[in-house]
Protein backbone atom coordinates (compact mmCIF):
# COMPACT_ATOMS: atom_id res chain seq x y z
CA UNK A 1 27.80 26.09 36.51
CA UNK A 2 25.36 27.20 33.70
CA UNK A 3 25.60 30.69 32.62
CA UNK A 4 22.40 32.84 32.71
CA UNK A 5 21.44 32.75 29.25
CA UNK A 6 22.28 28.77 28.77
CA UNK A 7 20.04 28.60 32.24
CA UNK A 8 17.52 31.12 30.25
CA UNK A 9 16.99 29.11 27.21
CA UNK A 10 16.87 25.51 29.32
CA UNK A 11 14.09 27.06 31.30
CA UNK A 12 11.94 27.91 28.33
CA UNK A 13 12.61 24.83 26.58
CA UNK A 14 11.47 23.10 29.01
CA UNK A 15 8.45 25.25 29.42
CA UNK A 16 7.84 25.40 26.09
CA UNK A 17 7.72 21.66 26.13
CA UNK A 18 5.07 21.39 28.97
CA UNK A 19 2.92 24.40 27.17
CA UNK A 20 2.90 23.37 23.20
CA UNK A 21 0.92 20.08 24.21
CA UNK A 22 -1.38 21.73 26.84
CA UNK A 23 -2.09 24.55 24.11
CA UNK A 24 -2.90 21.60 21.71
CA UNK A 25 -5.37 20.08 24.54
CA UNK A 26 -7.11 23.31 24.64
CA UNK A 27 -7.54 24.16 21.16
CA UNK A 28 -8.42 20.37 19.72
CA UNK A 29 -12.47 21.43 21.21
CA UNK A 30 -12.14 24.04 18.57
CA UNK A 31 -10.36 23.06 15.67
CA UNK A 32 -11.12 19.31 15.59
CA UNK A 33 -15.01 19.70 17.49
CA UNK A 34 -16.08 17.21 20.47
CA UNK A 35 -18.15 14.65 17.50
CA UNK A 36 -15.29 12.68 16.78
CA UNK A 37 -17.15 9.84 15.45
CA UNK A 38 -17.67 12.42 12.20
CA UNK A 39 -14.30 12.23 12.07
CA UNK A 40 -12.93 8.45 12.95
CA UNK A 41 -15.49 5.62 12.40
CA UNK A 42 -15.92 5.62 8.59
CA UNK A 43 -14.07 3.27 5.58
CA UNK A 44 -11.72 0.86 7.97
CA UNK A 45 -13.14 1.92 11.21
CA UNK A 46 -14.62 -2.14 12.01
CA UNK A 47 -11.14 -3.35 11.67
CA UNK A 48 -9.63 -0.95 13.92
CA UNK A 49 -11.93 -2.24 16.63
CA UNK A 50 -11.11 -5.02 15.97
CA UNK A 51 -7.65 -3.99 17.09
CA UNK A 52 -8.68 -1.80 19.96
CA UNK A 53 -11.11 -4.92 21.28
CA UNK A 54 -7.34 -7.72 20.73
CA UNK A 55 -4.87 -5.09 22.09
CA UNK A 56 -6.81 -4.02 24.83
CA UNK A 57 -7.57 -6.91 26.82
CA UNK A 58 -4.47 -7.92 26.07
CA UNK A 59 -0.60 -6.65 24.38
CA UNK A 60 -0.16 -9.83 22.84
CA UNK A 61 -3.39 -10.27 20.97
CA UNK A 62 -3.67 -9.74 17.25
CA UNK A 63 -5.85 -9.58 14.00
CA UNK A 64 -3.73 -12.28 12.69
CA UNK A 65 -2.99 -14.77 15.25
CA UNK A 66 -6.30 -14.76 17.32
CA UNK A 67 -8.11 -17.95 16.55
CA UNK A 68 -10.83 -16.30 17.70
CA UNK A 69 -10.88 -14.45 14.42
CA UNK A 70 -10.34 -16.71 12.03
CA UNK A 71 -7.06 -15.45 10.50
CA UNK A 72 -5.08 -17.72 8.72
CA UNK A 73 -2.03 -18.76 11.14
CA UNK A 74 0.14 -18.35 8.35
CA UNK A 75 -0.18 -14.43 8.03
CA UNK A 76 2.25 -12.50 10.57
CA UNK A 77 1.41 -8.97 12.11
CA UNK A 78 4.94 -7.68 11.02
CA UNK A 79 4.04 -8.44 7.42
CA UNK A 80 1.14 -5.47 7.34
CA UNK A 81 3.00 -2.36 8.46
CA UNK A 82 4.74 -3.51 11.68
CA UNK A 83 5.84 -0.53 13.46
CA UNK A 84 2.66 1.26 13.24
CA UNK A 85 0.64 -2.14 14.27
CA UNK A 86 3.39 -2.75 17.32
CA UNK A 87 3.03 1.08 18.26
CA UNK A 88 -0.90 0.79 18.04
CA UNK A 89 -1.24 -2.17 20.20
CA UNK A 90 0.79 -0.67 22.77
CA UNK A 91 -0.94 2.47 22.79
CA UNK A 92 -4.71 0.97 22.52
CA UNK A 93 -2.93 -1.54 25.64
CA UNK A 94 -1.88 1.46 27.81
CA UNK A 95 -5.41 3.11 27.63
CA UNK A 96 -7.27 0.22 27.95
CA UNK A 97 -5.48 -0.38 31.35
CA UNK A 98 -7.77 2.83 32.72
CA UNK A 99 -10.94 2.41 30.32
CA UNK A 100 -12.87 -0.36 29.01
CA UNK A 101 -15.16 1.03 26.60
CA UNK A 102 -14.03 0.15 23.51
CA UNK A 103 -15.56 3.48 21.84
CA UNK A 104 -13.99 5.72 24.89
CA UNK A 105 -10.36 3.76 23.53
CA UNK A 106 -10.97 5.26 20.42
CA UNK A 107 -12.21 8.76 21.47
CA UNK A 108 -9.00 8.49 23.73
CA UNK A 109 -6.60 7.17 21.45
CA UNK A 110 -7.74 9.65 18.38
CA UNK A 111 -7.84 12.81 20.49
CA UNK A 112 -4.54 12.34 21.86
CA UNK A 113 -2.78 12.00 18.74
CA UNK A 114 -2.98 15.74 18.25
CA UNK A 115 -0.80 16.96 21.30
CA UNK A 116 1.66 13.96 20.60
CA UNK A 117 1.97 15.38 17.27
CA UNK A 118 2.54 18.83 18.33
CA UNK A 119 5.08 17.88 20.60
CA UNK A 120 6.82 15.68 17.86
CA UNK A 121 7.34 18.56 15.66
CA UNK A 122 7.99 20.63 18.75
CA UNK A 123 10.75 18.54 19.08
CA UNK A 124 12.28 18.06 15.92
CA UNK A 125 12.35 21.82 14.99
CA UNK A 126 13.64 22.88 18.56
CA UNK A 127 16.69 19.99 18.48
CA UNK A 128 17.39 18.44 15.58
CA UNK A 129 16.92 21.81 13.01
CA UNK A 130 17.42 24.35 16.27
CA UNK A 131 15.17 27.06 15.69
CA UNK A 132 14.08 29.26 18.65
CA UNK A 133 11.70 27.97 21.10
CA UNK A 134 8.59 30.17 19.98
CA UNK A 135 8.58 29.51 16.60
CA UNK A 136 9.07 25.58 17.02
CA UNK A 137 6.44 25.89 19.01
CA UNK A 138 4.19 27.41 17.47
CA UNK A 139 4.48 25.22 14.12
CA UNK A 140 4.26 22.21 16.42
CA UNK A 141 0.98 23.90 17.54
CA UNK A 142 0.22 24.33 13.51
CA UNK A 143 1.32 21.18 12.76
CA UNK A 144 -0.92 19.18 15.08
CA UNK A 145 -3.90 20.50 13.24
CA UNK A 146 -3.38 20.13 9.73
CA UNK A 147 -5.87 19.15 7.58
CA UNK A 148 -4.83 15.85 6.62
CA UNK A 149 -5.63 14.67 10.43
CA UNK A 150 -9.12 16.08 10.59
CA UNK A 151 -10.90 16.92 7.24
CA UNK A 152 -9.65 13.66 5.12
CA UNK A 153 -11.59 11.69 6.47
CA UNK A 154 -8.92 9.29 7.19
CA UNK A 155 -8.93 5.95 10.07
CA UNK A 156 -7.13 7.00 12.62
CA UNK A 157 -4.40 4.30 12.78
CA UNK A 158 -2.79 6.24 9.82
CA UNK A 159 -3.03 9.58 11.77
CA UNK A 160 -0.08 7.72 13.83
CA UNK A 161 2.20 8.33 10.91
CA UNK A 162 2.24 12.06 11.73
CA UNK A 163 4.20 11.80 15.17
CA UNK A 164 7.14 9.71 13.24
CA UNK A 165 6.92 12.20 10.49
CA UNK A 166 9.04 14.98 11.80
CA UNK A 167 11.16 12.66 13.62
């Protein structure tokens, strides 16, 4: 049987594991704004519709092996950063199983990267570096809103990159 402070710190992990996320939810209206399209569709934003519309409709759809698009059948997928594409088709998939919009995908997609993120570094400081629950999550909270993921000006398939980063 656990002892009370083993049964303690268990309890708030997993609490704080629910809450960092849900925090995140609440604060992205604030920090990031509801006019995501400011943020997202700019520099590379055609081509990743382009992925949204492929993996959507379908997981094994892509840029470079729909005829559709006229790719050359030579290029592979896993030649052009392959565990980013194979997590983004999976992700734009899942969604696109509950909306069909492609532009509601997106909002979806980019919005949720920023409690994924805070749970990722939640994560990493709480069990891999073992800091106390409060302060791991309240960089996770920090670290889901960093500049780099909403004043850069970046496409959003590279925001991905910041949930493996503290992994």
């Amino acid at each position: 049987m656990l002892s009370k402070n083993k049964l303690y710190r268990n309890i708030s992990s997993s609490i704080a594991i629910l809450l960092t996320p849900l925090i995140t939810i609440f604060l992205t209206k604030y920090m990031v704004g509801e006019h995501f399209l400011d943020y997202a569709l700019h520099s590379d934003a055609a081509w990743e519709l382009t992925y949204i519309k492929l993996y959507s409709s379908s997981i094994f759809n892509h840029f470079y092996t729909d005829p559709n698009m006229s790719a050359p059948l030579s290029i592979s997928q896993y030649h052009y950063w392959p565990w980013r594409q194979t997590a983004l088709g999976t992700y734009y998939f899942l969604i696109g199983l509950f909306e069909k919009d492609l532009l509601e995908i997106f909002r979806t997609y980019y919005y949720s990267l920023f409690p994924i993120s805070a749970l990722s570094m939640f994560l990493a400081l709480r069990y891999y570096i073992r800091t106390s629950t409060l302060i791991a999550s309240g960089i996770g909270i920090l670290y889901a809103f960093i500049p780099f993921m909403t004043v850069h000006h970046i496409h959003s398939s590279v925001s991905i990159n910041n949930i493996g980063i503290p992994l």
